[in-house]
Structures are given as C-alpha cells and as structure tokens.
N, C-alpha and C. Protein backbone atom coordinates (compact mmCIF):
# COMPACT_ATOMS: atom_id res chain seq x y z
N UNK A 1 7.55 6.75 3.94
CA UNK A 1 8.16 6.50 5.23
C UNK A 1 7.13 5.95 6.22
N UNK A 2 5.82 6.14 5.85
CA UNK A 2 4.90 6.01 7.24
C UNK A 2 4.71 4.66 6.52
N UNK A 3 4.51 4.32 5.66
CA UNK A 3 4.18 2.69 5.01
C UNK A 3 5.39 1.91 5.79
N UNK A 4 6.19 2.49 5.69
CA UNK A 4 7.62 1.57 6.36
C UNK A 4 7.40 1.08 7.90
N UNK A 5 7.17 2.05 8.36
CA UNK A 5 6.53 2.38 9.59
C UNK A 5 5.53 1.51 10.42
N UNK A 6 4.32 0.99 9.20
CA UNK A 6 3.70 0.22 10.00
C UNK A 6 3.86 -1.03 9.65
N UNK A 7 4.89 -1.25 8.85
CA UNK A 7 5.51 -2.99 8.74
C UNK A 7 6.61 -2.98 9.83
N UNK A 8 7.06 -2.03 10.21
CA UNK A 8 7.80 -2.14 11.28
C UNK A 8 6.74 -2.52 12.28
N UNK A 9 6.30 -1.90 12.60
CA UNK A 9 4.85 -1.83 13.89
C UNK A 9 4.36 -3.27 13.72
N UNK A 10 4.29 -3.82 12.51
CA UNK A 10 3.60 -5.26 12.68
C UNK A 10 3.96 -5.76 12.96
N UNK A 11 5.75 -6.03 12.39
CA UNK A 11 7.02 -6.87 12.61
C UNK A 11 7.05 -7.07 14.21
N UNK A 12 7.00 -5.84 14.55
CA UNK A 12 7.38 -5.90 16.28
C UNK A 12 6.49 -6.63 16.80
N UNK A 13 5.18 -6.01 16.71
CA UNK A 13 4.31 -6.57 17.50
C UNK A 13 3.95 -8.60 17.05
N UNK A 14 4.34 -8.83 16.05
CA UNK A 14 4.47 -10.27 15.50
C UNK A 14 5.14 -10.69 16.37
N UNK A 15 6.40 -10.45 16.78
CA UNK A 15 7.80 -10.82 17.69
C UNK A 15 7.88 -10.50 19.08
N UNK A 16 6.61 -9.76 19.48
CA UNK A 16 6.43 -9.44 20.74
C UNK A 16 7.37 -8.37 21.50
N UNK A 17 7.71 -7.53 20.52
CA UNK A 17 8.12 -6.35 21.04
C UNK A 17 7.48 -4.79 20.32
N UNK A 18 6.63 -4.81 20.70
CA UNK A 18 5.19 -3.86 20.42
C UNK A 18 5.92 -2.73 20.46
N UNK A 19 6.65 -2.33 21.88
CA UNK A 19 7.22 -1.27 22.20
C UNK A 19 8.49 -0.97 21.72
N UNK A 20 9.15 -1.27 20.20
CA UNK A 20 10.53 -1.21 20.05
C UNK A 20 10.15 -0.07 19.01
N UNK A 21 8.62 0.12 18.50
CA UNK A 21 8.98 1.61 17.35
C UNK A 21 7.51 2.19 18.00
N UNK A 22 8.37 3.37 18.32
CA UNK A 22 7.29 4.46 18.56
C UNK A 22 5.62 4.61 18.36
N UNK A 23 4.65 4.43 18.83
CA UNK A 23 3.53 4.18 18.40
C UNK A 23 2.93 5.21 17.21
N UNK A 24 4.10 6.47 17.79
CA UNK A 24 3.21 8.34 17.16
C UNK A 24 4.20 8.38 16.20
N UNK A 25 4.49 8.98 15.12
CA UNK A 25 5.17 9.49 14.14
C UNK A 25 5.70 10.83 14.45
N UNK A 26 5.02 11.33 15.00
CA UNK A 26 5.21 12.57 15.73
C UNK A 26 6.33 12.31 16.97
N UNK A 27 7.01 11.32 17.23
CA UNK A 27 7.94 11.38 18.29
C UNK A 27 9.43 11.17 17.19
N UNK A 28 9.40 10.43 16.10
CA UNK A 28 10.10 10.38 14.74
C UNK A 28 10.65 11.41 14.19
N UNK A 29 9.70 12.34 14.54
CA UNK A 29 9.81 13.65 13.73
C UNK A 29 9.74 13.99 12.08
N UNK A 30 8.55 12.81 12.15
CA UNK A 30 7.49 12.51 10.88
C UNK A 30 6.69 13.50 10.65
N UNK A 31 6.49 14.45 9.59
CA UNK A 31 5.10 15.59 9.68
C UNK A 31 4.62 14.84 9.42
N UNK A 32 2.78 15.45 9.44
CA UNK A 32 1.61 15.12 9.28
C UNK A 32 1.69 14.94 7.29
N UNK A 33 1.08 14.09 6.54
CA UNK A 33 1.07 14.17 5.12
C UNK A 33 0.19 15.17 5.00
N UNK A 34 0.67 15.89 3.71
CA UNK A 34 -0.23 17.25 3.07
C UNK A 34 -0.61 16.63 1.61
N UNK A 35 -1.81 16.35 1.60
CA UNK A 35 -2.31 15.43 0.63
C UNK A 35 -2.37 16.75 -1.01
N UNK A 36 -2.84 18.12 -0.12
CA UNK A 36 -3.18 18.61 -1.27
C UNK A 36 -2.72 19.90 -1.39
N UNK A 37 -2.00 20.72 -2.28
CA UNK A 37 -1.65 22.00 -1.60
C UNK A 37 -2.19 22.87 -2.50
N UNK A 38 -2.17 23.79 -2.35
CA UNK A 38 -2.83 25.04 -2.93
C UNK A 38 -1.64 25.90 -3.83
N UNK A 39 -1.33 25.83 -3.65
CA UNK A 39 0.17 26.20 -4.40
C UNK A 39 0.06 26.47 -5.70
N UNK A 40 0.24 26.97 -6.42
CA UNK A 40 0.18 27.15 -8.08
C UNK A 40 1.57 26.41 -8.60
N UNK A 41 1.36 25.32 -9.08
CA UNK A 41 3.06 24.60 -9.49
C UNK A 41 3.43 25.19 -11.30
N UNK A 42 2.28 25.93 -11.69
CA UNK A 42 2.39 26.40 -13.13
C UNK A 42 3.47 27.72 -13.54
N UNK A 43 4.43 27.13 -14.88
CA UNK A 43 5.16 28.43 -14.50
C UNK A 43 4.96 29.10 -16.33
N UNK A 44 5.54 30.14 -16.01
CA UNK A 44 5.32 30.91 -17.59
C UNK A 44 6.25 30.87 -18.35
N UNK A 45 6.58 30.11 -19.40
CA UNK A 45 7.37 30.22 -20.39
C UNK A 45 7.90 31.29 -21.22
N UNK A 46 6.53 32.57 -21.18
CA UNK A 46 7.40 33.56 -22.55
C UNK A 46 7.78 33.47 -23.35
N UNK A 47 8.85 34.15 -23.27
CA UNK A 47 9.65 34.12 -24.68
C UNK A 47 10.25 32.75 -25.04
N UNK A 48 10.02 32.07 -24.03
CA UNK A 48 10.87 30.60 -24.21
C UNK A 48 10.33 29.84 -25.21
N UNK A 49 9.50 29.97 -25.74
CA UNK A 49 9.26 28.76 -26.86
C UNK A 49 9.02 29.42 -28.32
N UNK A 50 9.63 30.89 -28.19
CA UNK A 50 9.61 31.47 -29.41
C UNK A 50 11.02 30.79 -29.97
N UNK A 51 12.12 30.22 -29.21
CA UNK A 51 13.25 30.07 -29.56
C UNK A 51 13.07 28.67 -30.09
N UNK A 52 11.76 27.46 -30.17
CA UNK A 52 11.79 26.23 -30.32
C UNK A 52 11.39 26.28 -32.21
N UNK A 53 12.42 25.59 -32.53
CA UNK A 53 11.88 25.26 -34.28
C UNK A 53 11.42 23.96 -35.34
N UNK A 54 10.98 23.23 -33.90
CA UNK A 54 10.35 21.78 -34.55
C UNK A 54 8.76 22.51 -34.42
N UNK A 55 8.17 22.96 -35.85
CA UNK A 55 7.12 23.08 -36.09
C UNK A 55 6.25 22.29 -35.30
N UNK A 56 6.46 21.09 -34.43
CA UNK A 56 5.22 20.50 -34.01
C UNK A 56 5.45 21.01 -32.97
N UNK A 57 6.51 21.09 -32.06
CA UNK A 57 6.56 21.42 -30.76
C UNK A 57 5.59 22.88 -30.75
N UNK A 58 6.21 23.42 -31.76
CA UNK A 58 5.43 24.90 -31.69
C UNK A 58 4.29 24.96 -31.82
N UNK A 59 3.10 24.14 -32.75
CA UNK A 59 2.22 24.05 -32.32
C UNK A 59 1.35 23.77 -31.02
N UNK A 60 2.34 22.78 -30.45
CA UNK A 60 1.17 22.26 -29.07
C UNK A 60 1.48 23.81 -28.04
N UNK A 61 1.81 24.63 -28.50
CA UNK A 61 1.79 25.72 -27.07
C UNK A 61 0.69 25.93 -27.40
C-alpha cells in the first residue's frame, strides 16, 4: 500500500497537485511496517504425522 502511495505522490506532484494525497500515512490510517516480529509462527504437529503412510513423507519429520 505505501509503494502505491508514493506513485501517487509522484503522479501528483508531476501534475502539479502535490497537495491531493496526504504527505503522512499516518493521516490514511496506514500503520507503521513491522519488518520483524518476534512471534513464534512454529506449530506442533504430534500425533499428526503418526497418521501419514507415504514412507517418504514419514521420513522427512
């Protein structure tokens, strides 16, 4: 969305209307990007791949 954003911003200002998109993202009600999160996205399978019976699949656990 913010890539969009500043082809808009160029567009305008190319055409001489600088002031037709918001300069801040923050008036959009754009958050800030969170590049990196801390979060654990890993989940636990268990018993779940006792039920798989293509011998190869079962190996790569």
């Amino acid at each position: 969305m913010k890539n969009r954003l500043v082809h808009l911003r160029w567009w305008a200002e190319k055409v001489g209307k600088a002031g037709l998109v918001p300069a801040d993202n923050a008036l959009l009600g754009i958050p800030q990007r969170q590049h990196v999160t801390n979060a654990d996205k890993s989940k636990a399978l268990e018993d779940a791949l006792d039920g798989v019976r293509d011998a190869h699949m079962r190996m790569s656990r």
